[in-house]
Protein backbone atom coordinates (compact mmCIF):
# COMPACT_ATOMS: atom_id res chain seq x y z
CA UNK A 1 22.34 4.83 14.90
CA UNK A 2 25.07 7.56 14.26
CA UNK A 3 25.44 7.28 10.73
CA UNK A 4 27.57 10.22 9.32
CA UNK A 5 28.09 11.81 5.86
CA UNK A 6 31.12 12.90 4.64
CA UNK A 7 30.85 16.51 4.20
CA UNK A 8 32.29 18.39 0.26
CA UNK A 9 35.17 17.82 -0.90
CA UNK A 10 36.66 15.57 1.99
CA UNK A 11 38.04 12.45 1.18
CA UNK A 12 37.41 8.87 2.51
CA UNK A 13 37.80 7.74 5.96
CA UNK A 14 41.35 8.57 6.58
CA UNK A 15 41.61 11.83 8.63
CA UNK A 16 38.73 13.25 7.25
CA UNK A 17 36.33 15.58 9.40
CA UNK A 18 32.40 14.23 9.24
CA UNK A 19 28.88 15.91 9.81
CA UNK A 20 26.59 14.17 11.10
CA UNK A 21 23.18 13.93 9.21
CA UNK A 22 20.73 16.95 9.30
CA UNK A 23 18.16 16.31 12.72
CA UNK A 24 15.81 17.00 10.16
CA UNK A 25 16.19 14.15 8.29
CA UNK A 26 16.77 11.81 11.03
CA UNK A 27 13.33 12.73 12.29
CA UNK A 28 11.76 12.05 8.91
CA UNK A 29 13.73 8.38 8.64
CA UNK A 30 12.58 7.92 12.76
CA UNK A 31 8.45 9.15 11.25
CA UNK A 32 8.84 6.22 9.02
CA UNK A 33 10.01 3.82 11.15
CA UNK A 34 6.85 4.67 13.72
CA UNK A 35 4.58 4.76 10.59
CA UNK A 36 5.78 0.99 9.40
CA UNK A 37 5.10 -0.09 12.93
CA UNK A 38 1.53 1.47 13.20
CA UNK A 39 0.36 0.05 9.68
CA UNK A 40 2.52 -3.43 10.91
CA UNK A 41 -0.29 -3.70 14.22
CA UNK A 42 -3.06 -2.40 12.29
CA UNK A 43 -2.56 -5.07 9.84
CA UNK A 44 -2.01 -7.72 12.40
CA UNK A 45 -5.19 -6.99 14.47
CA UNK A 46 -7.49 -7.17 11.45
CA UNK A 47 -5.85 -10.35 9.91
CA UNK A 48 -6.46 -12.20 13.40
CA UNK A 49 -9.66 -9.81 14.07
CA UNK A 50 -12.91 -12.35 14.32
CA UNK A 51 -15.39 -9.31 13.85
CA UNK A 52 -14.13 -9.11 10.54
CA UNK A 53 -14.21 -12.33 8.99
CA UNK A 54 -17.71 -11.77 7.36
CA UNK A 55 -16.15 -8.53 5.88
CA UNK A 56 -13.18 -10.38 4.51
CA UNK A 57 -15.52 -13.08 2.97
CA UNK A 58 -17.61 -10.45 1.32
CA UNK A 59 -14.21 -9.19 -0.18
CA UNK A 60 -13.13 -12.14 -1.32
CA UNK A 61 -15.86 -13.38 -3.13
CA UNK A 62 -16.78 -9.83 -4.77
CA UNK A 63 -13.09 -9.70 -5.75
CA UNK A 64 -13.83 -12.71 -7.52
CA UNK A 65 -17.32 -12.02 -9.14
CA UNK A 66 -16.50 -8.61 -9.70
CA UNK A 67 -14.50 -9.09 -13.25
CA UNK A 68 -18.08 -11.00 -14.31
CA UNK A 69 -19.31 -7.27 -14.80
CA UNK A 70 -16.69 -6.36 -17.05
CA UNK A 71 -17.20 -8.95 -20.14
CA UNK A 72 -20.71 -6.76 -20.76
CA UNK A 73 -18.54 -3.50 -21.08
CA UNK A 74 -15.78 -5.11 -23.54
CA UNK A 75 -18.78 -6.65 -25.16
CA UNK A 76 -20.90 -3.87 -25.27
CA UNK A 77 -16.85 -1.37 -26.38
CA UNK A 78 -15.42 1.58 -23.86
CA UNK A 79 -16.44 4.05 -26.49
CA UNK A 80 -18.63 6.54 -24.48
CA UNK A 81 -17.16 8.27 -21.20
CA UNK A 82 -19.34 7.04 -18.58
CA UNK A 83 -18.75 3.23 -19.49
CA UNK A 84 -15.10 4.24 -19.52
CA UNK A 85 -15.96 6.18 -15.89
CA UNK A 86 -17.76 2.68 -15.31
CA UNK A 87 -14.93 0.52 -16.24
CA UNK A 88 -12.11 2.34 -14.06
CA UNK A 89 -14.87 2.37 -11.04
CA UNK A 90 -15.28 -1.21 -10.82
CA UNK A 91 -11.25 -1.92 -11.54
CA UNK A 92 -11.03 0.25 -8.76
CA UNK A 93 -13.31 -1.93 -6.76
CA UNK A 94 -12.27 -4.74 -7.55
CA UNK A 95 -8.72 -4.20 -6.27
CA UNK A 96 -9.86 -2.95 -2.64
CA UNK A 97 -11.97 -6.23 -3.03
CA UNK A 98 -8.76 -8.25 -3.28
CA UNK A 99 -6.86 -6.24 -0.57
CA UNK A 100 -9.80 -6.72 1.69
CA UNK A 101 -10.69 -10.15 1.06
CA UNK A 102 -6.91 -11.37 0.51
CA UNK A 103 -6.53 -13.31 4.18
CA UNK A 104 -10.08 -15.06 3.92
CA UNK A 105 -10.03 -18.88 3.73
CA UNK A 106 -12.80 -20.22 1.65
């Protein structure tokens, strides 16, 4: 990969003299790269991991009963902080829920 970037005031590609891009950020854009592959296996060895299947069914089905809880908070109004504090806790929840539990097949 040699891209280059034209340095001030030069113009286009005819004659002009080029830089090439700071090492610094070359080893940030290579970091990434590494860190998209790492999360790419991870997520590959727990979608075909067996150990975790009862996890992921846990997930999924608590991602699904979880919004159950909230109809007695809208019933019952956000008004005080700790049913607020409540609310945001299980919305919380309830998203790693569906992360979790996303690849299980009922």
């Amino acid at each position: 990969m040699s891209e280059r970037v034209l340095a001030d005031g030069e113009e286009g590609e005819q004659g002009s003299t080029e830089r090439p891009l700071s090492r610094a950020y070359a080893k940030l854009v290579g970091m990434a790269d590494r860190r998209e592959e790492i999360l790419g296996r991870l997520l590959e060895r727990y979608r075909h991991s067996s150990r975790l299947s009862p996890v992921r069914s846990l997930a999924f089905w608590s991602a699904i009963m979880l919004p159950c809880i909230y109809l007695p908070l809208f019933a019952t109004g956000l008004s005080s902080g700790a049913k607020r504090h409540a609310f945001v806790v299980l919305l919380a929840l309830n998203y790693l829920a569906f992360l979790a539990g996303y690849d299980h097949r009922p």
